[in-house]
Each structure stands twice: as C-alpha cells, then as structure tokens.
N, C-alpha and C. Protein backbone atom coordinates (compact mmCIF):
# COMPACT_ATOMS: atom_id res chain seq x y z
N UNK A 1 113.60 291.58 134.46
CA UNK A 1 113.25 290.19 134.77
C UNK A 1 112.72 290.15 136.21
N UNK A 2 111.55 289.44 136.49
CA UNK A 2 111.15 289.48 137.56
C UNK A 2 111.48 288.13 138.10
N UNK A 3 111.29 287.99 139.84
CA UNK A 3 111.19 286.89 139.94
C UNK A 3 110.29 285.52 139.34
N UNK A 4 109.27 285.49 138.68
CA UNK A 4 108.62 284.64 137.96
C UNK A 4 109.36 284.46 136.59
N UNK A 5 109.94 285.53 136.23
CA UNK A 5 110.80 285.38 134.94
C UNK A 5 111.60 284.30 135.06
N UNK A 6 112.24 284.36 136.25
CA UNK A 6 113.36 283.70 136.76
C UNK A 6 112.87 282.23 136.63
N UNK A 7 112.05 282.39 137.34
CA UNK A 7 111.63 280.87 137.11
C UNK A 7 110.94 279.70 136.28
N UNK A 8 110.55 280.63 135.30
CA UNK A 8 110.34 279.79 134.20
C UNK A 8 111.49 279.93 132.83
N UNK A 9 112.60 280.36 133.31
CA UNK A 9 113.56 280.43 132.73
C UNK A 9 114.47 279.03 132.93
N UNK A 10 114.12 279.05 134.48
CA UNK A 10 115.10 277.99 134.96
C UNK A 10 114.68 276.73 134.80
N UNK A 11 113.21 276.83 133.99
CA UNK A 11 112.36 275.77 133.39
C UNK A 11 113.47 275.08 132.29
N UNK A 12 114.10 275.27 131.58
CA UNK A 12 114.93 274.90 130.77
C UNK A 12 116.01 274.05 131.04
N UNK A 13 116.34 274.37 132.12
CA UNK A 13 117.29 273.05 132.68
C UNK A 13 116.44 271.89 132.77
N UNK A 14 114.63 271.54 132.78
CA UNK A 14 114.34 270.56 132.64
C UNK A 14 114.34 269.40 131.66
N UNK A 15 114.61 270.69 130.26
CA UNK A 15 114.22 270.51 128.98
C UNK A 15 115.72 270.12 128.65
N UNK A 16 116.62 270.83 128.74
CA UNK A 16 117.90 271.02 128.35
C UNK A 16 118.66 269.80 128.77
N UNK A 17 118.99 268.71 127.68
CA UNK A 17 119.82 267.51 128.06
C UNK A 17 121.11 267.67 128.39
N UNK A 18 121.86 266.66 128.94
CA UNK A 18 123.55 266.92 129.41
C UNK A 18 123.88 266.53 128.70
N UNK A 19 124.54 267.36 127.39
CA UNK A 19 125.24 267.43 126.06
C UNK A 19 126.03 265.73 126.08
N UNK A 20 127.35 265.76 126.91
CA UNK A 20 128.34 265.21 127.09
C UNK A 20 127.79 263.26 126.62
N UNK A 21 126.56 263.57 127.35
CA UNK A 21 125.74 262.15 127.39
C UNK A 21 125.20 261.76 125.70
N UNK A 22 124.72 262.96 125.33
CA UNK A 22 124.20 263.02 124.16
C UNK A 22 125.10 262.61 122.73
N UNK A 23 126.06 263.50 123.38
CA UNK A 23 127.36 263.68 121.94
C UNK A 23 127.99 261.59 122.39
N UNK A 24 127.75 261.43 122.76
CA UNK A 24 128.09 259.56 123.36
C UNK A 24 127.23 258.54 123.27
N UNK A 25 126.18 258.74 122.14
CA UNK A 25 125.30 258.07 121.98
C UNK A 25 124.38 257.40 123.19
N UNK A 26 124.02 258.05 124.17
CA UNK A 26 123.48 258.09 125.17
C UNK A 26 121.89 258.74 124.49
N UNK A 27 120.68 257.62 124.10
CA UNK A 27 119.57 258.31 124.12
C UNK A 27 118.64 258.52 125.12
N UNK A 28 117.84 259.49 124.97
CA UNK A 28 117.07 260.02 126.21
C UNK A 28 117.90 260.62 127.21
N UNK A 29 119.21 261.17 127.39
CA UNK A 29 120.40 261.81 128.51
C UNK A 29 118.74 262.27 129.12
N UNK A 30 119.97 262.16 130.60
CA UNK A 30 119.59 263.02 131.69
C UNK A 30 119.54 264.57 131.39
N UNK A 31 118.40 265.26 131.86
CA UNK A 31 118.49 266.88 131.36
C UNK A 31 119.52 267.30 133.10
N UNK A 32 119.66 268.33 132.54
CA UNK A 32 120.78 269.79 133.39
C UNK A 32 119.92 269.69 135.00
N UNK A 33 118.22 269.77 134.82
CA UNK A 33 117.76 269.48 136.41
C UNK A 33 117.90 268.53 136.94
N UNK A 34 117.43 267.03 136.12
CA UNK A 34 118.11 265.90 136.76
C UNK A 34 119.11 265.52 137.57
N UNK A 35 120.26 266.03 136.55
CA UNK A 35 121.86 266.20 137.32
C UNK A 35 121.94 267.07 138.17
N UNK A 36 121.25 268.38 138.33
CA UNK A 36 121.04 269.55 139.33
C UNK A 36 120.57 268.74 140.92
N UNK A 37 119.24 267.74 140.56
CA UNK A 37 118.68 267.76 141.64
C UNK A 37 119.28 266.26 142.56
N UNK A 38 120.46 265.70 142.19
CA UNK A 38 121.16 264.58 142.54
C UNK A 38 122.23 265.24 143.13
N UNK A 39 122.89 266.05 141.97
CA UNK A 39 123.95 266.84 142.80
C UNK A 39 123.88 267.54 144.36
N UNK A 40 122.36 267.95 144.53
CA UNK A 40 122.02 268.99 145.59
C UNK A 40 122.26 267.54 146.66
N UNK A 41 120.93 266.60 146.15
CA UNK A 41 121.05 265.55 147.00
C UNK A 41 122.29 264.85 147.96
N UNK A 42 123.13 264.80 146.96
CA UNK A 42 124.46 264.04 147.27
C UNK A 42 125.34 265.00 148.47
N UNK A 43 125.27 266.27 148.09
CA UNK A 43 125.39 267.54 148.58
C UNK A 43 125.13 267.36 150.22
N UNK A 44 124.03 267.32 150.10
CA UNK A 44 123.39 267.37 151.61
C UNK A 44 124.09 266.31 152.23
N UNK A 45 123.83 265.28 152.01
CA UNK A 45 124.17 263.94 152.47
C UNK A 45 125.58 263.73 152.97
N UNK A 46 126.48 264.84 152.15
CA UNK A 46 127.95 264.52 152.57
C UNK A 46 128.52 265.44 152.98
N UNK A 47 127.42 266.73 153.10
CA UNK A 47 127.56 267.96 154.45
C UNK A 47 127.39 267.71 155.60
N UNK A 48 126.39 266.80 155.88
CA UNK A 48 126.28 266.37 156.84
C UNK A 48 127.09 265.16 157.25
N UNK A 49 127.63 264.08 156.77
CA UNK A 49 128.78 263.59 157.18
C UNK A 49 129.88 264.05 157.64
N UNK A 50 130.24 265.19 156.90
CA UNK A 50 131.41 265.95 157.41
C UNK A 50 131.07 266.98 158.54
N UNK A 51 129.98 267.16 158.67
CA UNK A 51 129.57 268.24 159.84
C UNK A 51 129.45 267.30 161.21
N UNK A 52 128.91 265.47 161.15
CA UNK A 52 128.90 265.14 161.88
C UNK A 52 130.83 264.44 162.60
N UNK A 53 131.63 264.27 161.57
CA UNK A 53 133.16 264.15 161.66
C UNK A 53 133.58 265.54 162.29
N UNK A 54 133.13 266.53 162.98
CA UNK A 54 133.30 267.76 163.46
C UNK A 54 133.92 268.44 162.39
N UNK A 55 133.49 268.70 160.80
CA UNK A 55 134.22 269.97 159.98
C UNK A 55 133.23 271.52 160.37
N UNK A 56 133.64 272.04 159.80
CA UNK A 56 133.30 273.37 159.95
C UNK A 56 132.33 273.84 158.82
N UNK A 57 131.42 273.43 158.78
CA UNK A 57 130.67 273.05 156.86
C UNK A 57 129.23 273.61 157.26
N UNK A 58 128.87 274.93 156.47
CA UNK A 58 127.61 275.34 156.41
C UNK A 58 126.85 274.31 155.38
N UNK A 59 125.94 273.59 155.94
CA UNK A 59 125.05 273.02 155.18
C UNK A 59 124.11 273.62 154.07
N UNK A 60 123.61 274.44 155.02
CA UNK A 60 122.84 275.74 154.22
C UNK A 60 123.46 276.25 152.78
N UNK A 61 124.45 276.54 153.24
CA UNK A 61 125.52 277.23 152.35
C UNK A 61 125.76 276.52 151.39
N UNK A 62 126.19 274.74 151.62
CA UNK A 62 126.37 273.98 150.69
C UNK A 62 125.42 273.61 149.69
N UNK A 63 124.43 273.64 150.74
CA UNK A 63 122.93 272.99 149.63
C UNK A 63 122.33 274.55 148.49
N UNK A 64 123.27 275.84 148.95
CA UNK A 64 122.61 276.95 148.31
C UNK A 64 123.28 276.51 146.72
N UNK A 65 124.70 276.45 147.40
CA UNK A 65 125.64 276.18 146.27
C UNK A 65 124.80 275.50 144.96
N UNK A 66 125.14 274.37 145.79
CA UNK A 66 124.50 272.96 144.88
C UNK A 66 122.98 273.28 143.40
N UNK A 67 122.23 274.59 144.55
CA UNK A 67 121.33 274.60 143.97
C UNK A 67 121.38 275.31 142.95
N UNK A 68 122.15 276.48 142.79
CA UNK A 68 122.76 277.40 141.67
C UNK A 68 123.98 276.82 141.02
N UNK A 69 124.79 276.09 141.31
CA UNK A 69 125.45 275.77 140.44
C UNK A 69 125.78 275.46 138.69
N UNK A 70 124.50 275.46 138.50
CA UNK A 70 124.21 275.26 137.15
C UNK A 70 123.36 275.59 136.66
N UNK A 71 122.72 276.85 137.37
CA UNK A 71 121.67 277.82 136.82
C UNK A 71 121.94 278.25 135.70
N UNK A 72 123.00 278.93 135.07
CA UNK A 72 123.25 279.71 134.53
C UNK A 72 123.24 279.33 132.65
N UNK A 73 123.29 277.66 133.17
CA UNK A 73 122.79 276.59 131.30
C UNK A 73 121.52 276.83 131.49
N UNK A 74 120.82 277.23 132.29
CA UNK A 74 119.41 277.65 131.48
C UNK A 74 119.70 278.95 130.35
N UNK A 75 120.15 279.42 130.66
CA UNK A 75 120.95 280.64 129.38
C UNK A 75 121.85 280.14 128.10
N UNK A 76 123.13 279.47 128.92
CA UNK A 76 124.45 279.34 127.96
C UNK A 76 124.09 277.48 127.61
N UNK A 77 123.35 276.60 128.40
CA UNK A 77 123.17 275.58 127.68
C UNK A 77 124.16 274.42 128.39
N UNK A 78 124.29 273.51 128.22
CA UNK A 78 125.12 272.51 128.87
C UNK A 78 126.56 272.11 127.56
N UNK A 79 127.55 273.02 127.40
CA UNK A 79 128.66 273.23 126.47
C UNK A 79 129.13 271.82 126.79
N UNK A 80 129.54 271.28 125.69
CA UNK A 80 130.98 269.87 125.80
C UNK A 80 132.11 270.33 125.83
N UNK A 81 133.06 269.50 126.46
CA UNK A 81 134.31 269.67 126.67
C UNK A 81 134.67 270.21 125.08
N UNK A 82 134.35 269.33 124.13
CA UNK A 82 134.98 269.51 123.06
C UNK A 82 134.61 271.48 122.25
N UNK A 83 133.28 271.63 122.91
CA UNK A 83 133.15 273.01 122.11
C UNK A 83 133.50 273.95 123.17
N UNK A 84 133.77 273.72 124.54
CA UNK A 84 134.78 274.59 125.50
C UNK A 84 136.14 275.20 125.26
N UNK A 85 136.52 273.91 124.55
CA UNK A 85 137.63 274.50 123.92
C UNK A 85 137.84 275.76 123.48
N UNK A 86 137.10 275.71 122.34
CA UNK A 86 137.07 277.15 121.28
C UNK A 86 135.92 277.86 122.10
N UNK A 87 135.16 278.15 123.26
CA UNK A 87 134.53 279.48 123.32
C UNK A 87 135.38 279.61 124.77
N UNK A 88 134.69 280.67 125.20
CA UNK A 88 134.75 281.01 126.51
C UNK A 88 133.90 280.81 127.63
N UNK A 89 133.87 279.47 127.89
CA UNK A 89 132.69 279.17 128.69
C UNK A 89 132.46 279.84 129.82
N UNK A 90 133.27 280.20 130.76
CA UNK A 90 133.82 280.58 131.83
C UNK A 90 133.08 282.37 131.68
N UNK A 91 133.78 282.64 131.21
CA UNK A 91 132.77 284.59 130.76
C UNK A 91 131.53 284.22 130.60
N UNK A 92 130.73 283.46 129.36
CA UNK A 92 129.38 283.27 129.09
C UNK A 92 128.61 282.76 130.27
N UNK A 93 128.95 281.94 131.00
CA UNK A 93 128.40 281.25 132.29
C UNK A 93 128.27 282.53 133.08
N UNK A 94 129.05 283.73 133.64
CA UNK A 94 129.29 284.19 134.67
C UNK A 94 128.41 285.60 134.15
N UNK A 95 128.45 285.47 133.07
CA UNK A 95 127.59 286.79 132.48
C UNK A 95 125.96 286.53 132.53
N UNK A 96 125.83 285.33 132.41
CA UNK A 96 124.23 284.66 132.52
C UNK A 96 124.14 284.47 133.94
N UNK A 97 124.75 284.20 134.73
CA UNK A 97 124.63 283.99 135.90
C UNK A 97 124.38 285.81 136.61
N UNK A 98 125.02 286.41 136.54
CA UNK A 98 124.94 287.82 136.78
C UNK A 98 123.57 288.21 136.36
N UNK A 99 123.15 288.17 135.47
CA UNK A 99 121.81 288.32 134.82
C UNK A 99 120.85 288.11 134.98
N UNK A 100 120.55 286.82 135.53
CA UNK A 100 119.47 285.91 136.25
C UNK A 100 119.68 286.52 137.81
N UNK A 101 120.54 286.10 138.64
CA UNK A 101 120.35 286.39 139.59
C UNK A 101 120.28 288.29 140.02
N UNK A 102 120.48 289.12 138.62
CA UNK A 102 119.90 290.75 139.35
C UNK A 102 118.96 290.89 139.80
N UNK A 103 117.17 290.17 139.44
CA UNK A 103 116.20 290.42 139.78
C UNK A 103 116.21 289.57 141.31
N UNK A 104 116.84 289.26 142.15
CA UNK A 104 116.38 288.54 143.28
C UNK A 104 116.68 290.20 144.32
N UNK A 105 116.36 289.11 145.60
CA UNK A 105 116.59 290.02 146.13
C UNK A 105 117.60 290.39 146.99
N UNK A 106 118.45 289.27 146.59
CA UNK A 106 120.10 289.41 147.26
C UNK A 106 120.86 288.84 145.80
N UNK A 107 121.19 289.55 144.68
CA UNK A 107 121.77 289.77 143.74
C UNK A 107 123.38 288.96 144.30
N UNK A 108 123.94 289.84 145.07
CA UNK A 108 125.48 289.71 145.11
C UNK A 108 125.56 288.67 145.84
N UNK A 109 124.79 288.19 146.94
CA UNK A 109 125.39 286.83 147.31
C UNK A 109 124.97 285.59 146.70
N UNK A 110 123.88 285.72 146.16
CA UNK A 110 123.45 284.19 144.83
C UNK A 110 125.02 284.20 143.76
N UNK A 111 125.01 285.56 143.52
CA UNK A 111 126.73 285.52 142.68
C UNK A 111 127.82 284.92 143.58
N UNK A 112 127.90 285.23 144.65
CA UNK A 112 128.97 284.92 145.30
C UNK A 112 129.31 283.44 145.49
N UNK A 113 127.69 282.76 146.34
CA UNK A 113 127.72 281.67 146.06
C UNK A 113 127.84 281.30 144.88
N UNK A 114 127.47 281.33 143.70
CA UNK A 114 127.53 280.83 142.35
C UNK A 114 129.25 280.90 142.31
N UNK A 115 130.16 281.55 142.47
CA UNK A 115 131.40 281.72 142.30
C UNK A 115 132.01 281.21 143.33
N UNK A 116 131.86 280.91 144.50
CA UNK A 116 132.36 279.91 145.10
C UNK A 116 131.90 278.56 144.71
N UNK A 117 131.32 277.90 143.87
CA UNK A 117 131.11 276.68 143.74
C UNK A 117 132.56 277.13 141.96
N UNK A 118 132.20 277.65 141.16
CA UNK A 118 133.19 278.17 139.87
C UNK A 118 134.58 277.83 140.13
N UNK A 119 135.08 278.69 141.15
CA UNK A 119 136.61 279.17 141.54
C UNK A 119 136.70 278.23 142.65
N UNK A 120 135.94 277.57 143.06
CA UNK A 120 136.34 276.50 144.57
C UNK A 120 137.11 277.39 145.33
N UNK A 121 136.43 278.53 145.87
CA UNK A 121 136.83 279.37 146.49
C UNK A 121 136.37 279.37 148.50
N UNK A 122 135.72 278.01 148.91
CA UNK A 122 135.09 277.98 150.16
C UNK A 122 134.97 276.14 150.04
N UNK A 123 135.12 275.51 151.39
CA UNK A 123 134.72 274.52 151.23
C UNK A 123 133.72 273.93 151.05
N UNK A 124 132.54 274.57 150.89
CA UNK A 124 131.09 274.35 150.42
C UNK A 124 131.29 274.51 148.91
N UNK A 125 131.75 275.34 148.24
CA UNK A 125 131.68 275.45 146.83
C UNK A 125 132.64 274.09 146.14
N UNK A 126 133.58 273.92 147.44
CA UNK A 126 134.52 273.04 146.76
C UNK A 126 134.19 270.90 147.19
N UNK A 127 133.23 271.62 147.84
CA UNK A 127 132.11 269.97 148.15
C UNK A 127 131.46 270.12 146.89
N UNK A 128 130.26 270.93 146.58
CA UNK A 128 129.48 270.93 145.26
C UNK A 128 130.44 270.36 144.31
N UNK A 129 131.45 271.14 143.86
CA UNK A 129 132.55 270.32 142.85
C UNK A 129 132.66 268.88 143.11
N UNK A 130 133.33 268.79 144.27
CA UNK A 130 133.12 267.01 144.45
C UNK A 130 131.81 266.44 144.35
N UNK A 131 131.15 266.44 144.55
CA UNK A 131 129.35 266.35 144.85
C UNK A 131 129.33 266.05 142.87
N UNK A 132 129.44 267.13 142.23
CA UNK A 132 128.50 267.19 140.97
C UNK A 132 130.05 266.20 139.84
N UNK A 133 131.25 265.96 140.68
CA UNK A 133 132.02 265.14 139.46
C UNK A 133 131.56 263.04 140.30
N UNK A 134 131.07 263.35 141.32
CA UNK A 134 130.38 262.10 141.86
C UNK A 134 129.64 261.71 141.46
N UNK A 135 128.64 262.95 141.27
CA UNK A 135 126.94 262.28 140.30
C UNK A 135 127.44 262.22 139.12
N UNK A 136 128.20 262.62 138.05
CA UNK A 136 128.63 262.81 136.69
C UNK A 136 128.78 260.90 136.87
N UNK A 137 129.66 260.32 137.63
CA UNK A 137 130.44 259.01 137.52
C UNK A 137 129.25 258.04 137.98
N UNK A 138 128.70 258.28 138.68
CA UNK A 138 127.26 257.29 139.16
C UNK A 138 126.00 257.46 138.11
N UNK A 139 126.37 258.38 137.22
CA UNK A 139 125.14 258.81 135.90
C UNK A 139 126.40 257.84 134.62
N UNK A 140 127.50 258.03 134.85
CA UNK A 140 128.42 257.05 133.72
C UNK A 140 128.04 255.62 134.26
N UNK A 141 128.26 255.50 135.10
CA UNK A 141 127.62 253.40 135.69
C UNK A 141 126.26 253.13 135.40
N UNK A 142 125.34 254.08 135.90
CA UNK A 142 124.29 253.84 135.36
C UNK A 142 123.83 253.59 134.33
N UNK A 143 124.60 254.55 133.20
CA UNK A 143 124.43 253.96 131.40
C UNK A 143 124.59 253.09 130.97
N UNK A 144 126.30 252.87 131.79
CA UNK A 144 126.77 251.81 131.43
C UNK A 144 126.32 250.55 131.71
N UNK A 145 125.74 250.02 133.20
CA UNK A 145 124.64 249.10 133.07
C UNK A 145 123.65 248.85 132.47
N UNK A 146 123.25 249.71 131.81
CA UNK A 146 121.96 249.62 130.59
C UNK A 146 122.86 249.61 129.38
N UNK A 147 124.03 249.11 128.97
CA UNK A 147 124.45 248.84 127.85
C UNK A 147 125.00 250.28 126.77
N UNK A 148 125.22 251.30 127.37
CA UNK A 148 125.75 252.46 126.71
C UNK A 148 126.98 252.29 127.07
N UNK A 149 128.08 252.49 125.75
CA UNK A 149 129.39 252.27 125.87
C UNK A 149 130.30 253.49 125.71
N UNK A 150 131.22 253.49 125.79
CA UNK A 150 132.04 254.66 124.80
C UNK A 150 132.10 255.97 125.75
N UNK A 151 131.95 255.49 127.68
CA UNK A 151 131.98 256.61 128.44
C UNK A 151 133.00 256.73 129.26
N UNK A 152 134.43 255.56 128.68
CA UNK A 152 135.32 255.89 129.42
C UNK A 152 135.96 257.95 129.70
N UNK A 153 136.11 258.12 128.98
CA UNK A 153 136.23 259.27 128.87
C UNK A 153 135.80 260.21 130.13
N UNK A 154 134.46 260.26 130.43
CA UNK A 154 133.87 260.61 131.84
C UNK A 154 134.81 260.22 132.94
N UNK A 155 134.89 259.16 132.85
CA UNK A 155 135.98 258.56 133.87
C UNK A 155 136.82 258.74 134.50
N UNK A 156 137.71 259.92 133.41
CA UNK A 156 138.69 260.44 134.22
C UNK A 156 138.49 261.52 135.26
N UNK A 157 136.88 261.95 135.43
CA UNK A 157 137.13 262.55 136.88
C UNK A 157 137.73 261.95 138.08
N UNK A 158 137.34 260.91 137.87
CA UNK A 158 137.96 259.91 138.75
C UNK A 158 139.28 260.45 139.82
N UNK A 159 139.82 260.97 138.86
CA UNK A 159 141.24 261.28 139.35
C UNK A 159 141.16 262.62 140.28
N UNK A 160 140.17 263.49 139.54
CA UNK A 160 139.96 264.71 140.41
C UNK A 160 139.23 264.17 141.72
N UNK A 161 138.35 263.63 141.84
CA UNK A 161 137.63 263.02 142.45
C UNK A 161 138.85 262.28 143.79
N UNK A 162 139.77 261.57 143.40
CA UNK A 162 140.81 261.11 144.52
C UNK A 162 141.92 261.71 144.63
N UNK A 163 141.65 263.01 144.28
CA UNK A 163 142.90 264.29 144.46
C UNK A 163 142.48 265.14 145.18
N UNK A 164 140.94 265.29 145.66
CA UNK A 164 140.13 265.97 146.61
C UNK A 164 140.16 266.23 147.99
N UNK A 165 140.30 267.40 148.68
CA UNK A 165 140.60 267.21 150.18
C UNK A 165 139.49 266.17 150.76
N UNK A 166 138.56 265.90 149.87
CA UNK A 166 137.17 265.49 150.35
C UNK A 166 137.51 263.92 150.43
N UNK A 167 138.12 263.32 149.51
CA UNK A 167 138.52 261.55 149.25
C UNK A 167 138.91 260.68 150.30
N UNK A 168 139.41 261.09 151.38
CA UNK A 168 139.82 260.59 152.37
C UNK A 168 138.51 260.18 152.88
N UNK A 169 137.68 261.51 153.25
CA UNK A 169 136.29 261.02 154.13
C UNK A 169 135.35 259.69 153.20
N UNK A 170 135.26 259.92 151.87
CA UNK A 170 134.19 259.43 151.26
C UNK A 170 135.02 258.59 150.13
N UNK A 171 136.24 257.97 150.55
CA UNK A 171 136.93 256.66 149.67
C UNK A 171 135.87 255.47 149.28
N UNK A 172 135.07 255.52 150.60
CA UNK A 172 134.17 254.01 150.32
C UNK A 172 133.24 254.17 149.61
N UNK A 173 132.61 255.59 148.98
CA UNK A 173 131.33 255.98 148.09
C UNK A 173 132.34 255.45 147.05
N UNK A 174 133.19 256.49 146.38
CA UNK A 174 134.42 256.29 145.17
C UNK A 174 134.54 255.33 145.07
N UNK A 175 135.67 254.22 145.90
CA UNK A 175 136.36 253.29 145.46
C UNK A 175 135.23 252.30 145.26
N UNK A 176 133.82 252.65 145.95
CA UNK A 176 132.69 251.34 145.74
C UNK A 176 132.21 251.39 144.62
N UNK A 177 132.10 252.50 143.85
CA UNK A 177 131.46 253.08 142.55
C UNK A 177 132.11 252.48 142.00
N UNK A 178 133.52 252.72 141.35
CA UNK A 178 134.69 251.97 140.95
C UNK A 178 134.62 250.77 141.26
N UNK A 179 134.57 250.02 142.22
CA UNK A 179 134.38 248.29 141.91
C UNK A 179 133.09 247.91 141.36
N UNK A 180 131.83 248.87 141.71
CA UNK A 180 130.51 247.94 140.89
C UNK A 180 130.70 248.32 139.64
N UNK A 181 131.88 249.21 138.89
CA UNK A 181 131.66 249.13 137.52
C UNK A 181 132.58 248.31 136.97
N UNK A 182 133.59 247.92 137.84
CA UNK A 182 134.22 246.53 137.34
C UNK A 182 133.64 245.34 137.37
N UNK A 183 133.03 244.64 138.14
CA UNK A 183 132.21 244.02 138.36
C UNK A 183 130.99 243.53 136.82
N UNK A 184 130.59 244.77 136.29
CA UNK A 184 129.76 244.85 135.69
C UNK A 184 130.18 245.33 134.34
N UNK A 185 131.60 244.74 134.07
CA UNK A 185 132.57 244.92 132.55
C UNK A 185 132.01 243.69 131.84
C-alpha cells in the first residue's frame, strides 16, 4: 500500500455513514468524515483552552490524535454498540489500523497515537475521547431539532462526558448542550 493507497482508502469514511444514527431511523446520517472532521475541530478549540488555563497539552499531538482516530472504519466500518457485542471490535480496529498506517513513513507513532486516543493512555488521546463523545451529543440535538426521535440512548454519554478530568474546564459547553435540548422537548 502506498501512500496514495492510503488515501483513497480513507475516501470511505466519506461514504461510510455513522451506523448508530442509521440503525435510529436517522435518514441521510452523518458519514465517519463528517464526525471525523468536527471531532478534530472541537479538538483544537479545547486544546487550546486548556493550554491557555496553563495545562501541559500538545496541541499538535491532540489534533494528530483527533485526526486518526477513526481511520481505521475506513476498513472495519462504523460497528453499533449492538453488533460490538458479539465481535471483537477492539482487535479488528487495531489490526486495520496497523495496516493502513505501515505504508507511512512513521508507522509506529501514527499507531501510537492511534492507541493513545483507544486506551486513553495520554491526555491528548484522552481529550479526543472527550472531544468525539461531545460531537456524538451535539450530532444527537441536532437530529433531534429536526424532529428525529428515539436518541435517548446516545445520551448516556453524558455521564462519561461529566466523569471526565476534562468537565470541570468545559461544564458550560455540556451543561449548555443539555439545557438547549431541554428547552427544545
């Protein structure tokens, strides 16, 4: 696989809808880049908040994260909770991810990063996590203002989301999300 391989591989996350949305009678879902390129967004935006609160937060690092994080459904696909169950998402992801990123030209650290965002193993990998269960809940309001129902379920990131070392800094993004969707019951 060359690098051009690579990249029209990763063409598929354009194509490739976010299952979760789909299986919820959600027509037209957001595809895997959509959610990719909000996540990165959100990413930046709240690296740099915390870098300007004096944390210790590679931006770089975070926005690398962000950007691989979900490379690897151009291969294995965007799985639902419900068919996670029965496979092994976790192996299939990390085996496609290994795969794609051999032809670059720093193999082991695109993995590394890719596995620090997985294992929330760095606080950049473990921002992306917060970052991509933020856009998940602002992509649930959004439906839900256009009249798509039946997404409580999504919701309960919520909880991961205010169990986060991150919740303290960014209560007023959360808890504001959370009131405009009450608001709009």
């Amino acid at each position: 696989m060359s690098l051009l391989d690579l990249f029209l591989e990763a063409g598929n996350l354009k194509r490739l809808p976010r299952t979760g949305w789909l299986l919820r009678g959600v027509s037209n879902p957001e595809s895997i880049a959509d959610h990719s390129y909000r996540v990165a967004l959100i990413t930046l935006f709240l690296a740099d908040e915390l870098k300007a609160k004096g944390f210790e937060i590679d931006v770089e690092r975070a926005l690398k994260i962000a950007l691989l994080h979900d490379l690897a459904e151009a291969r294995v696909t965007d799985i639902p909770l419900t068919a996670q169950y029965y496979l092994d998402k976790g192996k299939a992801e990390k085996k496609a991810a290994m795969e794609l990123f051999i032809k670059t030209s720093n193999p082991r650290e695109y993995f590394r990063l890719w596995r620090e965002y997985e294992e929330g193993l760095s606080l950049e990998g473990r921002l992306v996590k917060f970052a991509d269960k933020l856009e998940m809940l602002i992509q649930a309001y959004e439906y839900e203002r256009t009249g798509f129902s039946n997404l409580d379920e999504f919701w309960g990131a919520l909880e991961k989301l205010r169990e986060s070392e991150f919740y303290e800094h960014f209560r007023d993004l959360v808890e504001g999300l959370v009131a405009l969707r009450k608001q709009n019951r």
